[in-house]
Protein backbone atom coordinates (compact mmCIF):
# COMPACT_ATOMS: atom_id res chain seq x y z
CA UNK A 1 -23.82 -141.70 151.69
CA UNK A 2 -20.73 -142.80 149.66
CA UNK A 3 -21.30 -142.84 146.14
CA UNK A 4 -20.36 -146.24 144.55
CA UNK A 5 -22.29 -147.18 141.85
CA UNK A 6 -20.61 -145.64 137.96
CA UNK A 7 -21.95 -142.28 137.11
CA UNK A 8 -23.50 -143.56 134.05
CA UNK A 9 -26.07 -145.18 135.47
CA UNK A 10 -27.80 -141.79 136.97
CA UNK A 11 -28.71 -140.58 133.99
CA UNK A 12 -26.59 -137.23 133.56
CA UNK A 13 -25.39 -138.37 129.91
CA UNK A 14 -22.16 -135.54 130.54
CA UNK A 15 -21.10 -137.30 133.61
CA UNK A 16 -19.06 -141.10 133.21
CA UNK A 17 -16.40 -142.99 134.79
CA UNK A 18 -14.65 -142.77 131.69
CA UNK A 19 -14.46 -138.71 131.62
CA UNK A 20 -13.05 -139.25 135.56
CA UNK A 21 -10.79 -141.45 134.01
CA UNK A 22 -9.63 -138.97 130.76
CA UNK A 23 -9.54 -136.30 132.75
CA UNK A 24 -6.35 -134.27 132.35
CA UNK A 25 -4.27 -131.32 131.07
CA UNK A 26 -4.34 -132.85 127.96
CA UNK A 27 -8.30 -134.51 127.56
CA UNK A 28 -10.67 -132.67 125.29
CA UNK A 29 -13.29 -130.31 126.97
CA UNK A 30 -16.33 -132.30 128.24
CA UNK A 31 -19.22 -129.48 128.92
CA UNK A 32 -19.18 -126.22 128.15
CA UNK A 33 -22.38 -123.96 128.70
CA UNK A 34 -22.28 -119.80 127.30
CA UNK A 35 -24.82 -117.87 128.29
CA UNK A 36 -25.52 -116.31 125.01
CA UNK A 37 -28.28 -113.32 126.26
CA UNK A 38 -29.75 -112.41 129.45
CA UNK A 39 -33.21 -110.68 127.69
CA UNK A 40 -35.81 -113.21 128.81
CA UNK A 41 -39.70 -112.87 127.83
CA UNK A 42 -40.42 -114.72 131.06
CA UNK A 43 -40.11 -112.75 134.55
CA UNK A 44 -39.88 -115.86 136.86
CA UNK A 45 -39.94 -115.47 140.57
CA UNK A 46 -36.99 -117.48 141.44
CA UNK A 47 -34.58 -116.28 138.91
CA UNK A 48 -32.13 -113.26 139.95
CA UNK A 49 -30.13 -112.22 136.51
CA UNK A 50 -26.63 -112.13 136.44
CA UNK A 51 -24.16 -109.06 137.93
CA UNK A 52 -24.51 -106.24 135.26
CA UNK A 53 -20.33 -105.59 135.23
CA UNK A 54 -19.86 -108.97 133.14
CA UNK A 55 -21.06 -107.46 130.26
CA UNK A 56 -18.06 -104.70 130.73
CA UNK A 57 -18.96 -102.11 128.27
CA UNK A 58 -21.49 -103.35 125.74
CA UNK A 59 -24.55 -101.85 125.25
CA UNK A 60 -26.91 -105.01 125.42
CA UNK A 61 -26.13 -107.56 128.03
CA UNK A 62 -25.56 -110.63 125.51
CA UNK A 63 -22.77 -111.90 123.69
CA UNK A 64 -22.65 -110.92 119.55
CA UNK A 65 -22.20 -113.72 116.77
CA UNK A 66 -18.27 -113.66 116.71
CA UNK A 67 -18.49 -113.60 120.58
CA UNK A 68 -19.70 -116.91 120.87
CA UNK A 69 -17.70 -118.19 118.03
CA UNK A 70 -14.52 -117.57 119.38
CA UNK A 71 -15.52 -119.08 122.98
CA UNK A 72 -16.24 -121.86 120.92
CA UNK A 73 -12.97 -122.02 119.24
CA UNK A 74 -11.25 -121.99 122.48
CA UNK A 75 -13.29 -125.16 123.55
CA UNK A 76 -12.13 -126.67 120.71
CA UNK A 77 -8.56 -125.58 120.09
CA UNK A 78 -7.17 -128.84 121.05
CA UNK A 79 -9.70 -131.45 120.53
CA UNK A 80 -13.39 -131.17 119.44
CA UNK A 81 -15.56 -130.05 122.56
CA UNK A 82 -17.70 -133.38 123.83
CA UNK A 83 -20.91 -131.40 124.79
CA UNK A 84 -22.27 -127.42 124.51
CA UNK A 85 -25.62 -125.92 125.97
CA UNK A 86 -26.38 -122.28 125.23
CA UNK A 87 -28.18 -120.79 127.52
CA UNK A 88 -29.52 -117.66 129.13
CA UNK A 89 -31.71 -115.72 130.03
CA UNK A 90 -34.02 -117.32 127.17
CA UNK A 91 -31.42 -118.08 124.19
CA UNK A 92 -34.23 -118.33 121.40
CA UNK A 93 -34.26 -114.43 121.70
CA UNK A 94 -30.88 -113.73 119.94
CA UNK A 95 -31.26 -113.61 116.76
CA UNK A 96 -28.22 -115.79 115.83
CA UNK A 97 -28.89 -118.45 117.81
CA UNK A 98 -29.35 -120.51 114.78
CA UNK A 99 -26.45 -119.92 113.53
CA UNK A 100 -24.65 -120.43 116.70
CA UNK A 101 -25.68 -124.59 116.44
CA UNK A 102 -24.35 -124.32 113.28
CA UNK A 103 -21.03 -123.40 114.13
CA UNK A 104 -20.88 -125.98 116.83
CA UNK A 105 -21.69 -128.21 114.50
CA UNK A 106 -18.90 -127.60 112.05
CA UNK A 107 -16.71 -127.50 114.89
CA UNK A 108 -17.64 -131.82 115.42
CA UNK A 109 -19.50 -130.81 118.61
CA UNK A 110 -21.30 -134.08 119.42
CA UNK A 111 -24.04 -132.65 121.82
CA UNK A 112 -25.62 -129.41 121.31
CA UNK A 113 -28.53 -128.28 123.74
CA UNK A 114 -30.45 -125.28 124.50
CA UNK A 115 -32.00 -124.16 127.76
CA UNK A 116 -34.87 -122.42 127.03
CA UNK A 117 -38.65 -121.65 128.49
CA UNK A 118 -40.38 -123.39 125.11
CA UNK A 119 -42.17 -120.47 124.55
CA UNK A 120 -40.98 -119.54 120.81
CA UNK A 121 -42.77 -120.18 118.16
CA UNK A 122 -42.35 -124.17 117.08
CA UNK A 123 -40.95 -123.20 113.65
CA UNK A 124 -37.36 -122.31 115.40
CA UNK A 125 -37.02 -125.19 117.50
CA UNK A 126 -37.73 -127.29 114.23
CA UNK A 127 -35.41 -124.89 112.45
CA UNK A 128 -32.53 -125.60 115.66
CA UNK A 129 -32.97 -129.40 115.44
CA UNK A 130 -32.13 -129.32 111.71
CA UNK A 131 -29.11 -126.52 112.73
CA UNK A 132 -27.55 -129.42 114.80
CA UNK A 133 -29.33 -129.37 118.30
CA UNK A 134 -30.09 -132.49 119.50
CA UNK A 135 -30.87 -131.70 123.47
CA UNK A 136 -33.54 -129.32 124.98
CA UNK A 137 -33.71 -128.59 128.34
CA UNK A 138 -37.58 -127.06 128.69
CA UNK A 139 -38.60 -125.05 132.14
CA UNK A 140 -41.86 -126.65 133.12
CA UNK A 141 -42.86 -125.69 136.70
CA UNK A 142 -46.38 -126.32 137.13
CA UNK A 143 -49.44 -128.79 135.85
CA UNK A 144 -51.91 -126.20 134.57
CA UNK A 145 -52.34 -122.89 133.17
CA UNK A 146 -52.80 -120.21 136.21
CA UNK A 147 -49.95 -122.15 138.08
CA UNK A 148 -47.34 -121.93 134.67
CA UNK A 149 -48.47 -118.41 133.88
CA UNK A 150 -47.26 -117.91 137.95
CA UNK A 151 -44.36 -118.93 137.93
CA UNK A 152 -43.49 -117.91 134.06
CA UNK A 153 -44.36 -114.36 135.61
CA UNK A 154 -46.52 -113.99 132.35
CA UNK A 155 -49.93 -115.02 131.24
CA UNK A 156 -50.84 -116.54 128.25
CA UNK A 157 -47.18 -118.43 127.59
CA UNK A 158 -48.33 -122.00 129.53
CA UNK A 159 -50.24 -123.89 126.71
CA UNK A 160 -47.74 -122.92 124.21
CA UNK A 161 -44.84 -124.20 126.43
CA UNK A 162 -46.68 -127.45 126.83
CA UNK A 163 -47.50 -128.03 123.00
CA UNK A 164 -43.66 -127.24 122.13
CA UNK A 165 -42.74 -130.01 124.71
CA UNK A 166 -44.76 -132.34 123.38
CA UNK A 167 -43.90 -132.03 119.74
CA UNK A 168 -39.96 -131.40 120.47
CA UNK A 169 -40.01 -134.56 122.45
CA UNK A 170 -41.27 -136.37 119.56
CA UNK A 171 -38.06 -134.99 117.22
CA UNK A 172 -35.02 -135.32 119.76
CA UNK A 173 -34.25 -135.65 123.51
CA UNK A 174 -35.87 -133.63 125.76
CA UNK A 175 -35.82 -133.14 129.15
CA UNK A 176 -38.22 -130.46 131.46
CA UNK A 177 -36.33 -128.49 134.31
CA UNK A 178 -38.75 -128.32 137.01
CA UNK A 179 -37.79 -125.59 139.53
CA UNK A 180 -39.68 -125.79 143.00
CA UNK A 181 -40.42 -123.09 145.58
CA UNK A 182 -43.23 -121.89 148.35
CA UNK A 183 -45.36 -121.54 145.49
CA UNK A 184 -45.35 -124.18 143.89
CA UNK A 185 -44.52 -127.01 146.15
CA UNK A 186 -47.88 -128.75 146.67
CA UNK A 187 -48.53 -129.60 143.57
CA UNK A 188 -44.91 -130.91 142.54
CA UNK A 189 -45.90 -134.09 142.18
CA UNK A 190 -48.49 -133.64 139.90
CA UNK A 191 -46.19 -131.73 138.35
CA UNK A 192 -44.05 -134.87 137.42
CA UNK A 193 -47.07 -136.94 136.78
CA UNK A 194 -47.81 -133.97 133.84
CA UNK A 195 -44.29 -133.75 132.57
CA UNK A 196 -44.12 -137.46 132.26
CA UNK A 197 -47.69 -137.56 130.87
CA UNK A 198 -45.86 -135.44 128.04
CA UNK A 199 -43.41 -138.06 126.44
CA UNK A 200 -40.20 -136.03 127.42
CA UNK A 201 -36.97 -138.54 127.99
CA UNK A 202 -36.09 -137.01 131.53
CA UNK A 203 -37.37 -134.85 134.25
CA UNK A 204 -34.78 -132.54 136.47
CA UNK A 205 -36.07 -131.52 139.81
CA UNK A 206 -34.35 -128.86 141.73
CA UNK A 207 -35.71 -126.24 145.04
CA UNK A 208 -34.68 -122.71 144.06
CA UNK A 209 -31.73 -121.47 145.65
CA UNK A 210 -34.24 -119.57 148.13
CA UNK A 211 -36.39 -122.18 148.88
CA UNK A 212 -33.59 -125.13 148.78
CA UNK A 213 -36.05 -127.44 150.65
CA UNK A 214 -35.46 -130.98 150.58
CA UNK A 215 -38.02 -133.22 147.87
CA UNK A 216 -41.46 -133.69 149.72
CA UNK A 217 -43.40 -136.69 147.24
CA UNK A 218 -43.28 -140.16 146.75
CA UNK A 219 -43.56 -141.28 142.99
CA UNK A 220 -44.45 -144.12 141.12
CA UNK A 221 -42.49 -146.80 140.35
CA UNK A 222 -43.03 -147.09 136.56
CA UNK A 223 -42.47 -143.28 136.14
CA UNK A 224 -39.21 -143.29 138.02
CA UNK A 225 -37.53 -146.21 135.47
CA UNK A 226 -38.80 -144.48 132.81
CA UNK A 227 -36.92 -141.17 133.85
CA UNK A 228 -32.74 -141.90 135.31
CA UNK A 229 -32.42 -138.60 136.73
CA UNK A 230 -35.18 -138.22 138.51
CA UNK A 231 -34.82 -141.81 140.06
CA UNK A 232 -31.80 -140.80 141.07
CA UNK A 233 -32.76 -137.83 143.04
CA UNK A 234 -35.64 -138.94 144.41
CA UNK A 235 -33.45 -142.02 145.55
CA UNK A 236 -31.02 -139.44 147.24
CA UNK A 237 -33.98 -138.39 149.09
CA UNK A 238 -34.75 -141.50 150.71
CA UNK A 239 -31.06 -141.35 151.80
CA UNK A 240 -30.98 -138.47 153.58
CA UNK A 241 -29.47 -136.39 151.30
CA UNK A 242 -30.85 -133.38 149.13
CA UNK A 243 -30.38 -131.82 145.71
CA UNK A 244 -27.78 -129.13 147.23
CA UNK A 245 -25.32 -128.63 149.76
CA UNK A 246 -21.80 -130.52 150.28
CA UNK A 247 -21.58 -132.61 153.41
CA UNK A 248 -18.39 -133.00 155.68
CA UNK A 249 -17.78 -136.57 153.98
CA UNK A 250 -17.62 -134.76 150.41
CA UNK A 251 -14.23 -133.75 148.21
CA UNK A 252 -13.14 -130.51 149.32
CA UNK A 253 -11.92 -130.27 145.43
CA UNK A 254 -13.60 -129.37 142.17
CA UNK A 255 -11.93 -131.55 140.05
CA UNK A 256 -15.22 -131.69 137.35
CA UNK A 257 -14.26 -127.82 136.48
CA UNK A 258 -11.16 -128.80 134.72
CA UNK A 259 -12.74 -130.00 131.37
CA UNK A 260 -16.42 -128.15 132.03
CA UNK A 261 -16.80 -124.24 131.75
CA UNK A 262 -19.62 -121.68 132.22
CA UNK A 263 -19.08 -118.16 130.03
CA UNK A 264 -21.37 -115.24 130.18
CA UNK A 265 -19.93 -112.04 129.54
CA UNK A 266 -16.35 -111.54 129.27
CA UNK A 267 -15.76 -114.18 132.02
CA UNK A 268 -16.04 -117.43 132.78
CA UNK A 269 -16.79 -119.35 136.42
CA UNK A 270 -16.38 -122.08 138.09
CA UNK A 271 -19.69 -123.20 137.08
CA UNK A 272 -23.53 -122.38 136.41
CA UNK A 273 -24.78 -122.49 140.11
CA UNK A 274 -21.99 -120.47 141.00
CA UNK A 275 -22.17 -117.94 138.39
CA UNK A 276 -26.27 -117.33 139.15
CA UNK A 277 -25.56 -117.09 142.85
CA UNK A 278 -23.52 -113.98 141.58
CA UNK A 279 -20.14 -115.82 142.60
CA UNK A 280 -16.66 -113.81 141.14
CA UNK A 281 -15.79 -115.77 138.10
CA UNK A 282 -12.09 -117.40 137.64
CA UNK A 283 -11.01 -115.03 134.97
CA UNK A 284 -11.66 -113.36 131.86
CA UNK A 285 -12.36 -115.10 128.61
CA UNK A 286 -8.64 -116.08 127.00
CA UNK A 287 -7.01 -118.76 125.51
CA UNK A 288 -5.20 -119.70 128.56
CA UNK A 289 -9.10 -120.32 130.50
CA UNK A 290 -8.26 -124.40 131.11
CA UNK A 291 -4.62 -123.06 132.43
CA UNK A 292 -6.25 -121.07 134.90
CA UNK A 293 -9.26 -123.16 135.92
CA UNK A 294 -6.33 -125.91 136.75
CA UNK A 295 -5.13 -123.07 138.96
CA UNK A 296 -8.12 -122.68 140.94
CA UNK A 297 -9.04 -126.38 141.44
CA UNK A 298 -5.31 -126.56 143.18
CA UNK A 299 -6.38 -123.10 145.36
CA UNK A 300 -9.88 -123.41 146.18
CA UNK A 301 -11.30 -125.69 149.07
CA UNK A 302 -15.35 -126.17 148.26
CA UNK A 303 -16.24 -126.66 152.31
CA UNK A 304 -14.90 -122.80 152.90
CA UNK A 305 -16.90 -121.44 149.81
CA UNK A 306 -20.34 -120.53 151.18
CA UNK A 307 -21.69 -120.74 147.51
CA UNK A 308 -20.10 -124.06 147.06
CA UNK A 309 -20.91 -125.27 150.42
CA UNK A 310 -24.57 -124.70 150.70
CA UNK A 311 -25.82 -125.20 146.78
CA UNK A 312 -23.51 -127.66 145.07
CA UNK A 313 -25.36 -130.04 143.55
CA UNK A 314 -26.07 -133.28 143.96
CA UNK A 315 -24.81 -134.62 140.69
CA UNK A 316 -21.47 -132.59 141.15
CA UNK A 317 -20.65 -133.74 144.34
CA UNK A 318 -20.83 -137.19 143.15
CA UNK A 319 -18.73 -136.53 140.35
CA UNK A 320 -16.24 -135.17 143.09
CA UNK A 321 -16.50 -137.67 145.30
CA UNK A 322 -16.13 -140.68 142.66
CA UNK A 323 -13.11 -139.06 141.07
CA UNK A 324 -10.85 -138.93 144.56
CA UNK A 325 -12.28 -142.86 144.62
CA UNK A 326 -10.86 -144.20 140.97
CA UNK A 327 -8.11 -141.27 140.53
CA UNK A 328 -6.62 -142.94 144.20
CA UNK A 329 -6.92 -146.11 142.67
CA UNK A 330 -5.28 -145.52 139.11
């Protein structure tokens, strides 16, 4: 199905007409995500790590203080950078990570977000909002206790995760990142019935890259206007279409990876899905990183990318797809 309706109106806040339109050698950098550790407290099923040579020869497999500070500066070096997530592994761990909202925030970084697992104590996500962080992005994969301890890989972490969500949502926007599998499948719809019981501004649904399964429930009415993104994916469903995987009617360009860039270790990829399905990244960490991200947009063709062709998402590919439409048109 052709995309025509603006990509404001699904709900991805980083995604517009107006970036398709900006979007240039010269346009400030949109999205940038760093993975700022790889230690996680959580051991969950569906998540592989990253390849241990990205890391090159430090000793612990996250990035120090001035690390992330100068990936930041490059972001910026232009123009302020729109919109930052640090991420990880579980990026309440390093013990800078206060600090490192700070810096974005001197740096006029309008959106600052952090993945996490909301398992750290509610103190430093209080302590983060004041910092400068104004998104969280909260894993929340099941609707009780022995399911979330499950898929967390841990016990005793569920009930804390659920209390942070609750009072986070109550301070900033917040949405929960609900993962599906085999195990947890069945109950995904009470699943979103809990997360929305919860008072969290969005709800992200997504199959693990193992499972990638299309989205088996039917939900409510009031709870999908209440939440754009998943209305939107659950509305791809009853199109035919699922959360991954480019069809033979979609852009055989990346054009979104010109002003959006994943960094974890001394490289930096096309983008998050392809980095976590162990993809070789574009380059090394530089000042020249947009230069040669241009590059590869002009080389690479997504439909003969096996990573590209099989778990692109849904929200990309529309980005894609919309950009050949108005860039033909300008």
């Amino acid at each position: 199905m052709k995309m025509e309706r603006k990509l404001e109106e699904i709900g991805f806040y980083t995604l517009e007409d107006y970036r398709i339109m900006q979007n240039s050698k010269n346009s400030p950098m949109w999205r940038c995500e760093i993975i700022v550790t790889e230690y996680c407290n959580f051991k969950c099923p569906y998540c592989r790590g990253l390849k241990s040579e990205i890391y090159g020869e430090r000793k612990l497999k996250q990035l120090s203080l001035q690390e992330v500070k100068e990936v930041i500066d490059i972001w910026c070096k232009d123009k302020p950078l729109k919109n930052i997530r640090f991420s990880g592994g579980e990026p309440t761990l390093h013990k800078n990570i206060v600090e490192m909202v700070e810096y974005a925030k001197l740096k006029g970084i309008e959106r600052i977000a952090i993945s996490t697992n909301g398992s750290s104590y509610f103190p430093l996500y209080q302590k983060l909002i004041r910092a400068g962080c104004n998104d969280f992005s909260i894993s929340l994969d099941a609707c009780c206790t022995n399911d979330g301890d499950t898929m967390a890989g841990v016990r005793g972490a569920f009930q804390t995760v659920v209390s942070n969500i609750k009072e986070i949502s109550k301070l900033t926007y917040v949405t929960v990142g609900v993962v599906y599998d085999e195990k947890n499948i069945k109950k995904l719809k009470e699943t979103i019935h809990f997360a929305h019981s919860l008072g969290v501004a969005d709800i992200r649904i997504i199959s693990s890259a193992q499972y990638n399964q299309s989205i088996p429930v039917e939900i409510e009415q009031e709870i999908l206007d209440a939440h754009p993104i998943l209305k939107y994916r659950l509305s791809n469903k009853s199109h035919g279409r699922g959360v991954r995987g480019i069809q033979e009617t979609d852009s055989h360009k990346c054009n979104l990876i010109n002003d959006d860039c994943i960094v974890a270790g001394d490289y930096h990829f096309p983008c998050v899905i392809y980095m976590r399905e162990k993809g070789k990244p574009i380059g090394k960490v530089s000042w020249d990183m947009r230069e040669k991200r241009r590059e590869w947009i002009k080389t690479h063709d997504c439909h003969c990318d096996s990573i590209c062709k099989k778990n692109c998402l849904d929200v990309c590919i529309d980005y894609n797809n919309r950009y050949e439409k108005l860039k033909c048109k300008k």
